[in-house]
N, C-alpha and C. Protein backbone atom coordinates (compact mmCIF):
# COMPACT_ATOMS: atom_id res chain seq x y z
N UNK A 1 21.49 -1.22 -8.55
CA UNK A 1 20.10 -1.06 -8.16
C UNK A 1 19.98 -1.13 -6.65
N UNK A 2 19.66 -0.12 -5.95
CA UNK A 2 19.10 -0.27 -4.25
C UNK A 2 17.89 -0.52 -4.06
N UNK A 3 17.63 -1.74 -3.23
CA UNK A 3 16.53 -2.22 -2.70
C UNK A 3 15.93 -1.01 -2.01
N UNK A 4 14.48 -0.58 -2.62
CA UNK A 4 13.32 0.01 -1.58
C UNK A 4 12.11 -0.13 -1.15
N UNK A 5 12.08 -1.68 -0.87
CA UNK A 5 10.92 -2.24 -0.80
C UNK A 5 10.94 -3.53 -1.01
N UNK A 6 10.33 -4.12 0.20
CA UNK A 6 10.34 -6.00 0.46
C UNK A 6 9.09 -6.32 1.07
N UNK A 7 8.58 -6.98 0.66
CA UNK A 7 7.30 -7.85 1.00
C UNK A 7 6.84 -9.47 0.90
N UNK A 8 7.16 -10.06 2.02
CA UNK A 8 6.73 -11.61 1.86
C UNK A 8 5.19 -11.67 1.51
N UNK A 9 4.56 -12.33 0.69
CA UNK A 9 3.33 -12.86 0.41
C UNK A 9 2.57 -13.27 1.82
N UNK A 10 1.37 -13.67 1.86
CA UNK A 10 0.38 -14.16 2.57
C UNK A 10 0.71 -15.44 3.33
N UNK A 11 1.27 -16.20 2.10
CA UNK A 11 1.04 -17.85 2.33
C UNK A 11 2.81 -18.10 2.30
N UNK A 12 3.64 -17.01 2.59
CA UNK A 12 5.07 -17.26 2.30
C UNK A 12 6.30 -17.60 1.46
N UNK A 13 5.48 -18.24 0.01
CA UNK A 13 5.71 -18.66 -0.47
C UNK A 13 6.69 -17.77 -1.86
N UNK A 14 6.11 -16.47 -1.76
CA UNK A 14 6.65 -15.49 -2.45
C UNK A 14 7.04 -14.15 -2.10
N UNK A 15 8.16 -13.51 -2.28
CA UNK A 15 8.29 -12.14 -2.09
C UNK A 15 8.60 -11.29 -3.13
N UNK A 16 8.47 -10.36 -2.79
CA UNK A 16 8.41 -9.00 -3.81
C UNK A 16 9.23 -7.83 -3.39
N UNK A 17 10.02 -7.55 -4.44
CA UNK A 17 11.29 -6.52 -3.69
C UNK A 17 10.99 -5.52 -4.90
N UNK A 18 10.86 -4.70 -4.86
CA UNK A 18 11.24 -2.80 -5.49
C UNK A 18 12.04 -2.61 -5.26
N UNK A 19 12.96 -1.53 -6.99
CA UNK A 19 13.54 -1.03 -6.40
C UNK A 19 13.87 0.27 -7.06
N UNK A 20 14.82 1.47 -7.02
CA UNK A 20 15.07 2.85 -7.52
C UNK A 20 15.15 2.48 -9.01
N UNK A 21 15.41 1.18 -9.46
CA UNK A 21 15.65 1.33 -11.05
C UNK A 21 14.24 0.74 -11.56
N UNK A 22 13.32 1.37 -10.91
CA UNK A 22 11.69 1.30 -11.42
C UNK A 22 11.02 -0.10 -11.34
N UNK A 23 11.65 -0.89 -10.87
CA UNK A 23 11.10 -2.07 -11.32
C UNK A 23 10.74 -3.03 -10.33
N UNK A 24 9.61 -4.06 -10.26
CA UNK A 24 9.05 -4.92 -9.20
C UNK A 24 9.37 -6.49 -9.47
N UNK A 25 9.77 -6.87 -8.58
CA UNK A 25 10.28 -8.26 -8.96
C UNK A 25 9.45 -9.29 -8.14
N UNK A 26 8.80 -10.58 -8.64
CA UNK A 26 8.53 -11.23 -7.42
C UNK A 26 9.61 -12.53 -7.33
N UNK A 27 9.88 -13.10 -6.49
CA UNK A 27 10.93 -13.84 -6.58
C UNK A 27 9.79 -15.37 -5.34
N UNK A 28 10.49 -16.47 -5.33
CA UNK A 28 9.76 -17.58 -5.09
C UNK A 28 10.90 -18.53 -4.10
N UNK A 29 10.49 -19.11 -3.19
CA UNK A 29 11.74 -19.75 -2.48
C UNK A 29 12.86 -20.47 -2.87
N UNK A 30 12.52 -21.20 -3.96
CA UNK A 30 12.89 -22.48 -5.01
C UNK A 30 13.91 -21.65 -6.36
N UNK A 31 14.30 -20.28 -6.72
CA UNK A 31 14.99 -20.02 -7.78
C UNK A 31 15.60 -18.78 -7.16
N UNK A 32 16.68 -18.80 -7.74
CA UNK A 32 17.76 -17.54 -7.10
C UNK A 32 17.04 -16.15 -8.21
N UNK A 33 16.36 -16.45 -9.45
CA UNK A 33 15.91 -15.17 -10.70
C UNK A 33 14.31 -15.05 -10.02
N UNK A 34 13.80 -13.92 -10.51
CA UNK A 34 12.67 -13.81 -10.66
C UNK A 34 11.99 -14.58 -11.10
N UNK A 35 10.87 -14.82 -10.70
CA UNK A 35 9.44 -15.24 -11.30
C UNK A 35 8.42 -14.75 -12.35
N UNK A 36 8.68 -13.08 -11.39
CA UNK A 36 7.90 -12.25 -12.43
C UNK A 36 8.99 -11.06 -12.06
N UNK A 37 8.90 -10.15 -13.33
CA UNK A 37 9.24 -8.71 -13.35
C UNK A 37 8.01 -8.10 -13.73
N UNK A 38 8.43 -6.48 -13.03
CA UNK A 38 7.54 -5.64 -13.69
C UNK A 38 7.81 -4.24 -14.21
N UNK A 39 7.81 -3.28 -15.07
CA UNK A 39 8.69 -2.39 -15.44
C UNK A 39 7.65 -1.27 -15.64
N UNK A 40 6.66 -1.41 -15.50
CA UNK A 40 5.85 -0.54 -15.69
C UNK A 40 5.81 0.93 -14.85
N UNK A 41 6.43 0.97 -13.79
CA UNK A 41 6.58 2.31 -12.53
C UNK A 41 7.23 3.12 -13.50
N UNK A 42 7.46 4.22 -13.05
CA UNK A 42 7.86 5.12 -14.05
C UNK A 42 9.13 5.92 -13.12
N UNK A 43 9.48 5.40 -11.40
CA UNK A 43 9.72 5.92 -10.29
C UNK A 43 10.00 4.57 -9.53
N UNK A 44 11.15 5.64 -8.55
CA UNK A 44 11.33 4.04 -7.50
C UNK A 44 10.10 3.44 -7.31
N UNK A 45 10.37 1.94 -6.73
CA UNK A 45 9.14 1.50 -6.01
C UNK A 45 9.31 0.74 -4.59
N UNK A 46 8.86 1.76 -3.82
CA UNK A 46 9.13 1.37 -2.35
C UNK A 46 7.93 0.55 -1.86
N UNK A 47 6.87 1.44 -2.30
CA UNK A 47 5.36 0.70 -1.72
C UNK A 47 4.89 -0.32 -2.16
N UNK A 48 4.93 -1.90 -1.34
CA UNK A 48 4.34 -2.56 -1.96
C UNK A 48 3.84 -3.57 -0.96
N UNK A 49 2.14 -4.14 -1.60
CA UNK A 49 1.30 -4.91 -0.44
C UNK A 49 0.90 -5.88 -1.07
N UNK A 50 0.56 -7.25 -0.22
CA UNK A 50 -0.04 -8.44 -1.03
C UNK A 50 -1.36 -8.17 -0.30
N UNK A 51 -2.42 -8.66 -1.17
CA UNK A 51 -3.33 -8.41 -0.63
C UNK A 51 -3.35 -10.11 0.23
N UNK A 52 -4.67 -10.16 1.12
CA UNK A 52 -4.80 -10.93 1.77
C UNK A 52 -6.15 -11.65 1.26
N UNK A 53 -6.82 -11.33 0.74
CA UNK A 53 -8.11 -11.82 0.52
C UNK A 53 -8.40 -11.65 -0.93
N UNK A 54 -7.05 -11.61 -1.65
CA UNK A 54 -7.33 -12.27 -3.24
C UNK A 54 -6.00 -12.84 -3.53
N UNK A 55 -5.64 -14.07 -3.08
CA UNK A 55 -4.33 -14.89 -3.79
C UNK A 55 -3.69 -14.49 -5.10
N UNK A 56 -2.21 -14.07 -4.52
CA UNK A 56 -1.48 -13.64 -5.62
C UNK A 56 -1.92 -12.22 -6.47
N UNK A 57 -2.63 -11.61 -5.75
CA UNK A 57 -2.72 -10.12 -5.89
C UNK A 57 -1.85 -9.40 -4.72
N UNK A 58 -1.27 -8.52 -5.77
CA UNK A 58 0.18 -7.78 -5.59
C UNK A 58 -0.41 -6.00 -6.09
N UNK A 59 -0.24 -5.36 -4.54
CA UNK A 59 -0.12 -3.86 -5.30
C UNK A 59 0.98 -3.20 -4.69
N UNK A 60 1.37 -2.37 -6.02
CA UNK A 60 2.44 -1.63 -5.63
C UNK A 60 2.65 -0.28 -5.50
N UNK A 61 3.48 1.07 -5.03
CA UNK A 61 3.35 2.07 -5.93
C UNK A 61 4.46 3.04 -6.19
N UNK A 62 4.18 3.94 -6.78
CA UNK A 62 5.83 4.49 -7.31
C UNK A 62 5.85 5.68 -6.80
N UNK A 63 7.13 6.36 -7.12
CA UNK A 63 7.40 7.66 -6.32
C UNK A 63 7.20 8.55 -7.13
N UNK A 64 7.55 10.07 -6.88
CA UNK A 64 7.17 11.15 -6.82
C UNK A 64 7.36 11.20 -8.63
N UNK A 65 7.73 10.46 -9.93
CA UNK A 65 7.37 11.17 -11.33
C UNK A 65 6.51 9.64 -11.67
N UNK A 66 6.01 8.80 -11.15
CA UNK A 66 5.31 7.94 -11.29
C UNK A 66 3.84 7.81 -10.56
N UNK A 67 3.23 8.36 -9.19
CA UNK A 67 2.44 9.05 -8.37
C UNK A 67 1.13 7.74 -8.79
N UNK A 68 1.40 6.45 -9.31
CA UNK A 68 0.61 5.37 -9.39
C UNK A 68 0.55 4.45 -8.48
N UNK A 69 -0.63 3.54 -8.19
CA UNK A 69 -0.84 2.40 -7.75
C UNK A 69 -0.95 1.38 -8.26
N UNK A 70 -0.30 0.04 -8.97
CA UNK A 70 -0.57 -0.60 -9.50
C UNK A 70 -0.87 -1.88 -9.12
N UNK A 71 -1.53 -2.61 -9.89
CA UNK A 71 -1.87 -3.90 -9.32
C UNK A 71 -1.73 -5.31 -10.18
N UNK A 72 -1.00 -6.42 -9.40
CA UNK A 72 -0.57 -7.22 -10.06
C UNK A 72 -0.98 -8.75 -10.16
N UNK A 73 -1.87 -9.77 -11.11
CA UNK A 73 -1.90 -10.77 -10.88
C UNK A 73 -0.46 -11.76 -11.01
N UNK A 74 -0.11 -12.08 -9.80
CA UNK A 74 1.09 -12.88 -10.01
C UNK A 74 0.74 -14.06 -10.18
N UNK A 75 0.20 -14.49 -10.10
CA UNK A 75 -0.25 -15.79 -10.74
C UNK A 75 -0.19 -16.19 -12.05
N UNK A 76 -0.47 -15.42 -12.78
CA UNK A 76 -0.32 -15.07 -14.29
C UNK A 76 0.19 -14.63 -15.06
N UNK A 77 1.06 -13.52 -14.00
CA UNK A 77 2.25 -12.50 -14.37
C UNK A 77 1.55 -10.97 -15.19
N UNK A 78 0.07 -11.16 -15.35
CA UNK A 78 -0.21 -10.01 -15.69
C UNK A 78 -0.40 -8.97 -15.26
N UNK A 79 -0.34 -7.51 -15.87
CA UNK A 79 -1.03 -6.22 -15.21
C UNK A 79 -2.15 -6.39 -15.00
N UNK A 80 -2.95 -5.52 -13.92
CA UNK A 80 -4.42 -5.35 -13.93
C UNK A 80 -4.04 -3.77 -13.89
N UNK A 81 -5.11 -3.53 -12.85
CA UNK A 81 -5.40 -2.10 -12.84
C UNK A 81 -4.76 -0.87 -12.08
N UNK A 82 -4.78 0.02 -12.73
CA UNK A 82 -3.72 0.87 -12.02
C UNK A 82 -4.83 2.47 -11.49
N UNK A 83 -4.39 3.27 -11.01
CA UNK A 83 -4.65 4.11 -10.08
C UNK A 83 -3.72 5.46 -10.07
N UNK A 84 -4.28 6.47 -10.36
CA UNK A 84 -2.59 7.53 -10.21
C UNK A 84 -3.71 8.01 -9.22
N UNK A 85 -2.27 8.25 -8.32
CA UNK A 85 -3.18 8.90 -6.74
C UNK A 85 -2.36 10.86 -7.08
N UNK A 86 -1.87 11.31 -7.76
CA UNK A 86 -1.44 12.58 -8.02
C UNK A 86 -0.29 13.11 -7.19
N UNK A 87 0.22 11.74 -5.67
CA UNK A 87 1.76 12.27 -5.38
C UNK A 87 1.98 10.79 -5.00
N UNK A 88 3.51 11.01 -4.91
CA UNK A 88 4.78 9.90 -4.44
C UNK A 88 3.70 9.30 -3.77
N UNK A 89 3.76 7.97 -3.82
CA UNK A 89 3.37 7.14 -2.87
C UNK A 89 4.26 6.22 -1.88
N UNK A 90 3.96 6.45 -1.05
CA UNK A 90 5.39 6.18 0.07
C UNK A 90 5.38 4.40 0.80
N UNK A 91 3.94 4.10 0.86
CA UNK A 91 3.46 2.85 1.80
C UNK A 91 2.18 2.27 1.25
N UNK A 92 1.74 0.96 1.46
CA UNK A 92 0.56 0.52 0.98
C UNK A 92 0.29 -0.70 2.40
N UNK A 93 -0.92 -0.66 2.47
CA UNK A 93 -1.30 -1.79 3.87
C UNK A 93 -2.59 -2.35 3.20
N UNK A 94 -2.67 -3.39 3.40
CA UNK A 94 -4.38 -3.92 2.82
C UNK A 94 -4.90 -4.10 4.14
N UNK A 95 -6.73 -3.89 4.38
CA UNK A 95 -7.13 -4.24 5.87
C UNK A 95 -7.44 -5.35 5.81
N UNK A 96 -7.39 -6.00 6.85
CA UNK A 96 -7.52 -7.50 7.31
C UNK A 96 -8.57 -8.09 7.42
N UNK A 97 -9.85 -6.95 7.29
CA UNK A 97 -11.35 -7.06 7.09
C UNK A 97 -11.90 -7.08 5.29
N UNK A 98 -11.52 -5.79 4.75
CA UNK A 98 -12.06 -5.80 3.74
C UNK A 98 -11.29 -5.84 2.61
N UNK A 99 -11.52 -5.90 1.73
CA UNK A 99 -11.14 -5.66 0.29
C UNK A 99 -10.46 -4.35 0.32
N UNK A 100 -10.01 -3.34 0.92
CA UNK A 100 -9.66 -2.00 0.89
C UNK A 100 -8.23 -1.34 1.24
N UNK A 101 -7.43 -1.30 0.55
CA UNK A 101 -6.13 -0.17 0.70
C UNK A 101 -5.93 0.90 0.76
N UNK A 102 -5.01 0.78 1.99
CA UNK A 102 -4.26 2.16 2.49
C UNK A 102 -3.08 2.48 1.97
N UNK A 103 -3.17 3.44 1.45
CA UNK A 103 -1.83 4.38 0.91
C UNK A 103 -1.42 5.27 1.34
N UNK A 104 -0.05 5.83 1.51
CA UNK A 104 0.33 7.14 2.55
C UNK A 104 1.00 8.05 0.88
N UNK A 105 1.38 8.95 1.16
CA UNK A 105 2.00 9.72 0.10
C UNK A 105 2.87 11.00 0.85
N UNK A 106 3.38 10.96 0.14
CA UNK A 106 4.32 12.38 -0.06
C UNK A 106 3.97 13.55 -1.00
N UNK A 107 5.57 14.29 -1.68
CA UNK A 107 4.90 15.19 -2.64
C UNK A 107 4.16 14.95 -3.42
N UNK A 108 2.79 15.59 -3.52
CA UNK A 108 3.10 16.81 -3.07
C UNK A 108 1.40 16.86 -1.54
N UNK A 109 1.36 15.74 -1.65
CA UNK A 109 -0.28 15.64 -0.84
C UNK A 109 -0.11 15.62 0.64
N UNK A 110 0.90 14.87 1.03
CA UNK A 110 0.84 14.23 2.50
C UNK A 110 -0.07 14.03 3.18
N UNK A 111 -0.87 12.92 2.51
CA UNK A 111 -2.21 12.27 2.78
C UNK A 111 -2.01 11.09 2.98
N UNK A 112 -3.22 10.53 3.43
CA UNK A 112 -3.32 9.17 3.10
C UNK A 112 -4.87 8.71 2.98
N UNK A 113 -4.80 7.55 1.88
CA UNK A 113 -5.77 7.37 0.99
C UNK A 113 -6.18 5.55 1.26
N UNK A 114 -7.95 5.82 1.37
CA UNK A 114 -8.13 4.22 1.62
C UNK A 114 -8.60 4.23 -0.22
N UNK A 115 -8.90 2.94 -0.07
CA UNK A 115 -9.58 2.72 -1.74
C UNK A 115 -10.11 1.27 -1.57
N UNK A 116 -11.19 1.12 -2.38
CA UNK A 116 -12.36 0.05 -2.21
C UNK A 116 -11.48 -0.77 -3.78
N UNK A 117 -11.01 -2.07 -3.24
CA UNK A 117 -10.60 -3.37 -4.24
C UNK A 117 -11.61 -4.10 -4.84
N UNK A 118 -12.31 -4.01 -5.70
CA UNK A 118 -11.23 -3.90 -7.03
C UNK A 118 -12.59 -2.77 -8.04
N UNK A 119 -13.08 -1.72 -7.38
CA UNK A 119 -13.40 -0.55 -7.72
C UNK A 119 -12.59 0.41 -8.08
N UNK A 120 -11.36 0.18 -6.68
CA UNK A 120 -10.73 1.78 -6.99
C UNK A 120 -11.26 3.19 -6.70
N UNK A 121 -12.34 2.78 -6.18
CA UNK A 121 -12.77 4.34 -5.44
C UNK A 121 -12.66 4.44 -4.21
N UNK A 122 -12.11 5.62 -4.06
CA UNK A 122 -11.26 6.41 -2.58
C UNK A 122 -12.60 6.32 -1.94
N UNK A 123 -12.06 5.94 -0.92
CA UNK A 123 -13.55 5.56 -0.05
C UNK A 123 -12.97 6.96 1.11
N UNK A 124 -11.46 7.07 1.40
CA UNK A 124 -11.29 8.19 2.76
C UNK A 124 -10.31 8.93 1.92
N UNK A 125 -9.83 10.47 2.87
CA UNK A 125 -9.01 10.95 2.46
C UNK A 125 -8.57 11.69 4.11
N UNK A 126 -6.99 11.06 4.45
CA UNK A 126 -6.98 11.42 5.98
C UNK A 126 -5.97 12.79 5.86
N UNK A 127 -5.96 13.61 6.63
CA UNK A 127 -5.27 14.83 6.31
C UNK A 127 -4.60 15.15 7.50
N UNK A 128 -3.40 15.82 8.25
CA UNK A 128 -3.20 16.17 9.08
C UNK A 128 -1.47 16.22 9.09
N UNK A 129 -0.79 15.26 8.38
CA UNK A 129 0.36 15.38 8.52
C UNK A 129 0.73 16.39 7.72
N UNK A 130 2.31 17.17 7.38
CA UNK A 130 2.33 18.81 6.77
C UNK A 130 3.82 18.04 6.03
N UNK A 131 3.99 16.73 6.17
CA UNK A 131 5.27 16.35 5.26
C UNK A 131 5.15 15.14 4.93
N UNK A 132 6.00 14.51 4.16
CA UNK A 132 5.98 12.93 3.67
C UNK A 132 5.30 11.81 4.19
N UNK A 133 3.92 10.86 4.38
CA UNK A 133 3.91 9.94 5.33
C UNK A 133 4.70 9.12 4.43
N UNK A 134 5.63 8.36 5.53
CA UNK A 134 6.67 7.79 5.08
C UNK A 134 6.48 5.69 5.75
N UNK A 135 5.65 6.96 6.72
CA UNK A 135 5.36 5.15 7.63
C UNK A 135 4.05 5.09 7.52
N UNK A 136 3.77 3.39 8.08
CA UNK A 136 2.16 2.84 7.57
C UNK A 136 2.19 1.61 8.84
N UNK A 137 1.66 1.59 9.86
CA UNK A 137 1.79 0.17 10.11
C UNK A 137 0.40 -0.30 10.85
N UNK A 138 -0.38 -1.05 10.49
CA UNK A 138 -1.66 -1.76 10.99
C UNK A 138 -1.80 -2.47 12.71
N UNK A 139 -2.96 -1.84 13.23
CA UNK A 139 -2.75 -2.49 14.78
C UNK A 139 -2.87 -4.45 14.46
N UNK A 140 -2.62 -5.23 15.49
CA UNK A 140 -3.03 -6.36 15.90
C UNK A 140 -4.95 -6.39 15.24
N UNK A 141 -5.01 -6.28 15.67
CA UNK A 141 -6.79 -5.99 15.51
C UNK A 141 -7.38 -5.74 14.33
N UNK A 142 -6.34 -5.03 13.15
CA UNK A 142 -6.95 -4.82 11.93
C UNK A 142 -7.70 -3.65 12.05
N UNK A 143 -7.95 -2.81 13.18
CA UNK A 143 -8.67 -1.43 13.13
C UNK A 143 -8.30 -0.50 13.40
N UNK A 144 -6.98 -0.40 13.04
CA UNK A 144 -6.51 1.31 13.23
C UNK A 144 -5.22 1.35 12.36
N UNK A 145 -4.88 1.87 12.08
CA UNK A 145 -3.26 2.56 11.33
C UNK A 145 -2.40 3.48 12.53
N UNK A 146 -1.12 3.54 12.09
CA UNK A 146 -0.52 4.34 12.66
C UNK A 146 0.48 5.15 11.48
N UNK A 147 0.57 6.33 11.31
CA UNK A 147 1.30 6.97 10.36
C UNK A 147 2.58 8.14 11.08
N UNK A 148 3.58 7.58 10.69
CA UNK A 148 4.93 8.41 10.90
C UNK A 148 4.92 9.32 9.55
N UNK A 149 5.53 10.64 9.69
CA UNK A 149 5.76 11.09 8.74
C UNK A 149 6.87 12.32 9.16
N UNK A 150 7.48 12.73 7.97
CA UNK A 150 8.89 13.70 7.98
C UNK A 150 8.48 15.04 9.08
N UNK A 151 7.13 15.50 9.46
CA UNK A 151 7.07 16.56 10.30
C UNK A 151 7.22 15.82 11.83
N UNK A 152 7.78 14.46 12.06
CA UNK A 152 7.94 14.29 13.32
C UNK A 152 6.70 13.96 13.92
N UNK A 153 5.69 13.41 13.61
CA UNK A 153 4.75 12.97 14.56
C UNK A 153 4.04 11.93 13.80
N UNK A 154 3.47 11.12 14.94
CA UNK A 154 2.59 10.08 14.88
C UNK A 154 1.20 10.33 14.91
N UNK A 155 0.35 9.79 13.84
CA UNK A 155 -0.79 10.07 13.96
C UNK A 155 -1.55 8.83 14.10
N UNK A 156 -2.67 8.16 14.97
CA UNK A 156 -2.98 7.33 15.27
C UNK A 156 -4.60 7.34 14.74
N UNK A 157 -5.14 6.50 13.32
CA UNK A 157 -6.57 6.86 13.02
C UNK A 157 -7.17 4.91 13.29
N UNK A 158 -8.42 5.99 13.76
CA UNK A 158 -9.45 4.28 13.53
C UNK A 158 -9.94 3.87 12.08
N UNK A 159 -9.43 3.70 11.19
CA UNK A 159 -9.81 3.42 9.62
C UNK A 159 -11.11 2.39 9.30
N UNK A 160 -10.10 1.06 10.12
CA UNK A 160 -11.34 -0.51 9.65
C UNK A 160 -12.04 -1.10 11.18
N UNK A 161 -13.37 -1.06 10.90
CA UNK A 161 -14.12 -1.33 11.76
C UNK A 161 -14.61 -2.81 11.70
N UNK A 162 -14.20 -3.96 12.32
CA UNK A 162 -15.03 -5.67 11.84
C UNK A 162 -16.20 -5.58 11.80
N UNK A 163 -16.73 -5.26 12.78
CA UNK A 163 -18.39 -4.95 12.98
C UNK A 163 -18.88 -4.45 11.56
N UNK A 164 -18.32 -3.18 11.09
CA UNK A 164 -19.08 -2.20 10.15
C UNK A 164 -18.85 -2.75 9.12
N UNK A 165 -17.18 -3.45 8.57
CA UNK A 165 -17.10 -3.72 7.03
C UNK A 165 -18.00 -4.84 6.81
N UNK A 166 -17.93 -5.71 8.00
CA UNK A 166 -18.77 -6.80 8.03
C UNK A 166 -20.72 -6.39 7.17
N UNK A 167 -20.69 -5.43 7.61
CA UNK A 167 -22.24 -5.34 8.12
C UNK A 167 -22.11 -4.57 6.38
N UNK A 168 -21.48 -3.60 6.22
CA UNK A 168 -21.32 -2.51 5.08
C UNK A 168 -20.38 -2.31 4.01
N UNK A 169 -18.94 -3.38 4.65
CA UNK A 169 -17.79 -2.90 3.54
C UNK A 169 -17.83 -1.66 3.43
N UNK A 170 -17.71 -0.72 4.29
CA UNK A 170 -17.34 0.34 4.26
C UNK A 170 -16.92 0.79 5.57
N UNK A 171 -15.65 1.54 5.48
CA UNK A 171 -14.51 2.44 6.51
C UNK A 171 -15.14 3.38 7.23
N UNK A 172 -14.99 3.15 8.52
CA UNK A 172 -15.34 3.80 9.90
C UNK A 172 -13.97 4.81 10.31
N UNK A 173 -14.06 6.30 10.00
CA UNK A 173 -13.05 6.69 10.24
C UNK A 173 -12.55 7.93 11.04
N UNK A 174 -12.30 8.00 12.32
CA UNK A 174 -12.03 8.56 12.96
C UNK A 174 -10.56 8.65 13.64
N UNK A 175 -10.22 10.01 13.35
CA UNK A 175 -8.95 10.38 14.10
C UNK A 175 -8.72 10.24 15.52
N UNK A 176 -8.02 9.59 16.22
CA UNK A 176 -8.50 9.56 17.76
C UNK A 176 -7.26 10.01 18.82
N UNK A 177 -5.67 10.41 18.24
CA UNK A 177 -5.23 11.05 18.85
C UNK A 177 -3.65 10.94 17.59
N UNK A 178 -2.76 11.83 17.85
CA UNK A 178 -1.72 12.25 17.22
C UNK A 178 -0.77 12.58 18.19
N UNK A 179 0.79 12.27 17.80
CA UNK A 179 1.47 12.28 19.00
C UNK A 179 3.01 12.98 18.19
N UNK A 180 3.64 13.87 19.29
CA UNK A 180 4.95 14.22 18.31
C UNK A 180 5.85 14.23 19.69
């Protein structure tokens, strides 16, 4: 099995590794086995995020014959709710303001997708890259993304606004420059 995907928890206490043989593991400082498994992906699982502002919520997502988001109470070890976004999902980021995840994808979309927790409705849909976003990484600040993807360029969007989610819980989103 090759590791494609590692994520320490919030509070440190737990991590979560994916991998090509479909499956999500969370593992705990204190035991060399899992804590929890999960087998439900249908596809590697590279993408995976703890959220920050619901303890022991875990989302993950799978690749290109699995094209889901799933979501996990680890606390309990149960499934919750899942999401098919319709391609590979490559990355997942939660914002530091709201309840809301970012997803990047591959085949066949090369998009990337916010979504309102624990609705599930696509609140954005960002467009511009022409191949895999493969990368995802959140400013200091909690208000912008940065996305690498297979056509060689960086695209730099303003997604989460403090002021606005504050005021609206809802994504302020403007493209503000792209770089290759």
């Amino acid at each position: 099995m090759q590791v494609c995907g590692l994520k320490w928890s919030p509070d440190s206490q737990y991590l979560a590794s994916g991998g090509n043989d479909n499956k999500l593991f969370v593992w705990n400082l204190h035991s060399l086995t899992p804590v929890q498994t999960y087998t439900e992906h249908n596809a590697a699982v590279k993408a995976i995020a703890w959220s920050p502002h619901h303890h022991g919520l875990l989302a993950s997502g799978g690749g290109t014959a699995d094209r889901c988001i799933r979501f996990w109470n680890t606390l309990t070890g149960q499934p919750m709710q899942s999401v098919d976004t319709g391609s590979q999902v490559c990355n997942l980021a939660w914002s530091k303001h709201a309840s809301e995840l970012v997803s990047t994808h591959g085949y066949s979309q090369n998009q990337i997708l916010v979504w309102r927790y624990p609705s599930l409705a696509q609140v954005a849909k960002l467009t511009g890259h022409t191949y895999r976003v493969l990368y995802l990484a959140m400013s200091p600040d909690g208000e912008a993304i940065v996305t690498g993807a297979g056509d060689e360029t960086l695209r730099f969007w303003n997604v989460f606004s403090k002021a606005r989610s504050q005021k609206e819980s809802k994504s302020a989103l403007n493209l503000f420059t792209s770089l290759r």
